[in-house]
Protein backbone atom coordinates (compact mmCIF):
# COMPACT_ATOMS: atom_id res chain seq x y z
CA UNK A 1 -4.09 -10.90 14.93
CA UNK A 2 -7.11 -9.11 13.07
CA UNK A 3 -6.22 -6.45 10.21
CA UNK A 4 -7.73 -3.12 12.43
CA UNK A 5 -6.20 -4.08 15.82
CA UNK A 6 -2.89 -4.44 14.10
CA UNK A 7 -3.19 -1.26 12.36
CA UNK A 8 -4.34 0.58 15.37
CA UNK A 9 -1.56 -0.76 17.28
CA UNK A 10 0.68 0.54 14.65
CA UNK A 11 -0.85 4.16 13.72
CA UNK A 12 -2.23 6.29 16.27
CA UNK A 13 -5.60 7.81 15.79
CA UNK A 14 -6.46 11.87 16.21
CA UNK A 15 -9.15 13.49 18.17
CA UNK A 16 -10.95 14.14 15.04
CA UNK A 17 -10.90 11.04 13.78
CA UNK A 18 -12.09 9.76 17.18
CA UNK A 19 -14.96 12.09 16.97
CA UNK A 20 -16.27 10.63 13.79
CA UNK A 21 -15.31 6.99 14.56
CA UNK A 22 -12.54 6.50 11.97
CA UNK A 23 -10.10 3.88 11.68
CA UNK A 24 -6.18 5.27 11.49
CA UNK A 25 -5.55 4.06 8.17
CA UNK A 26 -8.06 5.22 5.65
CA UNK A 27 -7.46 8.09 3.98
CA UNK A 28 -10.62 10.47 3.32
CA UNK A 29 -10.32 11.45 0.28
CA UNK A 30 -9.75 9.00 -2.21
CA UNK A 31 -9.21 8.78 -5.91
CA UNK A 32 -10.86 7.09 -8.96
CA UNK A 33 -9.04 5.50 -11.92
CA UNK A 34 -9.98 3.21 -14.53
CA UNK A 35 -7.31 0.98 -15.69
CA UNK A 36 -6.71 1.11 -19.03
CA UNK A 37 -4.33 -1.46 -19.88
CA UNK A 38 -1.99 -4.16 -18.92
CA UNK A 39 0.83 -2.08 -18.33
CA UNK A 40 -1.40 0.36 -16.64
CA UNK A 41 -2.43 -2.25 -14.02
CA UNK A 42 1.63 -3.11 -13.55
CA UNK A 43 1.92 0.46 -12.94
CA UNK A 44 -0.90 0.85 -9.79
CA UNK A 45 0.16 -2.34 -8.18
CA UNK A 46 3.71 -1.25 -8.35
CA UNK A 47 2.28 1.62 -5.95
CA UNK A 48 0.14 0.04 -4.02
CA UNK A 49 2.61 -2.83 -3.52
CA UNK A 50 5.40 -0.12 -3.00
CA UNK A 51 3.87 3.04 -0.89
CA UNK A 52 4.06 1.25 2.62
CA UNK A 53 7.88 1.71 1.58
CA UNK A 54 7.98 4.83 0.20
CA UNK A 55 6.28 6.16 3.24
CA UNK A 56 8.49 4.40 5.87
CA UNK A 57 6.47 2.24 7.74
CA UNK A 58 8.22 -1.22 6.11
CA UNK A 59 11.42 -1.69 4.49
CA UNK A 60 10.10 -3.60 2.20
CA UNK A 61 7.02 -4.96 0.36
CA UNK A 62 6.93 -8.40 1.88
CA UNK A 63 7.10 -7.08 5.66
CA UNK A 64 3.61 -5.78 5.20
CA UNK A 65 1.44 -9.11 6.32
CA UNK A 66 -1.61 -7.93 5.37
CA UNK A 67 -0.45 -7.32 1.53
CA UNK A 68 -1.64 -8.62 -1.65
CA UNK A 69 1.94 -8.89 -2.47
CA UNK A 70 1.88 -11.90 -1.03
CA UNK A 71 -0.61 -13.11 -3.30
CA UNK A 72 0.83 -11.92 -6.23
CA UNK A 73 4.86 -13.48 -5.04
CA UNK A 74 2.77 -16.69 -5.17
CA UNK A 75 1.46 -16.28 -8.74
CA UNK A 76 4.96 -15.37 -10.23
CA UNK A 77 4.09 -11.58 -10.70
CA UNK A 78 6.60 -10.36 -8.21
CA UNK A 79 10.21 -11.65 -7.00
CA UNK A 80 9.77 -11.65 -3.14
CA UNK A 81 12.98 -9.80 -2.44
CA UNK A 82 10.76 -6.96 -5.09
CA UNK A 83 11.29 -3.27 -3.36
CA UNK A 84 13.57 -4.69 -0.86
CA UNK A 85 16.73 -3.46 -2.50
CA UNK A 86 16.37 0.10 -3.20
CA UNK A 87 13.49 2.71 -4.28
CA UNK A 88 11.45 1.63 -7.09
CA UNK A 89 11.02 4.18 -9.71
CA UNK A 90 7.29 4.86 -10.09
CA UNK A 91 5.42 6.85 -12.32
CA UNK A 92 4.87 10.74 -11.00
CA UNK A 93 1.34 10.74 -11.93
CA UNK A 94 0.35 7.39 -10.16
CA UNK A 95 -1.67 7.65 -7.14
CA UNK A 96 -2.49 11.36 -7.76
CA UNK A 97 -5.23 11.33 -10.59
């Protein structure tokens, strides 16, 4: 199954979003961020990795097809049970530079 038709299967989409042909998903605001160090880039993928969670729509990291966490199971950087067994503690100031 293709990444949008999945997602708009999944989240429905408003009337103004409709209006101005916008996918369900994408935010529209966004924020910036340079990384600044190793344990900096730990820190955002531990919330990008862990916000499909924190937000309800998985109960864990790995249930999200579509993730990188996939990717990075397969290099060694997560355990794939990761986020599966409770919340994950994550910075208060990640995500909302």
């Amino acid at each position: 199954m293709r990444y949008n038709k999945a997602i708009n299967e999944t989240w429905a989409t408003s009337e103004s979003r409709k209006k101005r042909g916008e996918q369900a998903l994408w935010q529209r605001r966004f924020w910036e961020h340079l990384i600044r160090d190793e344990k900096d880039l730990e820190r955002h993928c531990d919330y990008i990795h862990y916000n499909l969670v924190k937000h309800g729509y998985v109960a864990a990291p790995k249930d999200w097809q579509f993730s990188t966490f996939h990717e990075f199971v397969k290099r060694g950087v997560y355990d794939i049970d990761w986020g599966a067994m409770g919340e994950i503690m994550l910075d208060d100031h990640i995500g909302n530079e």
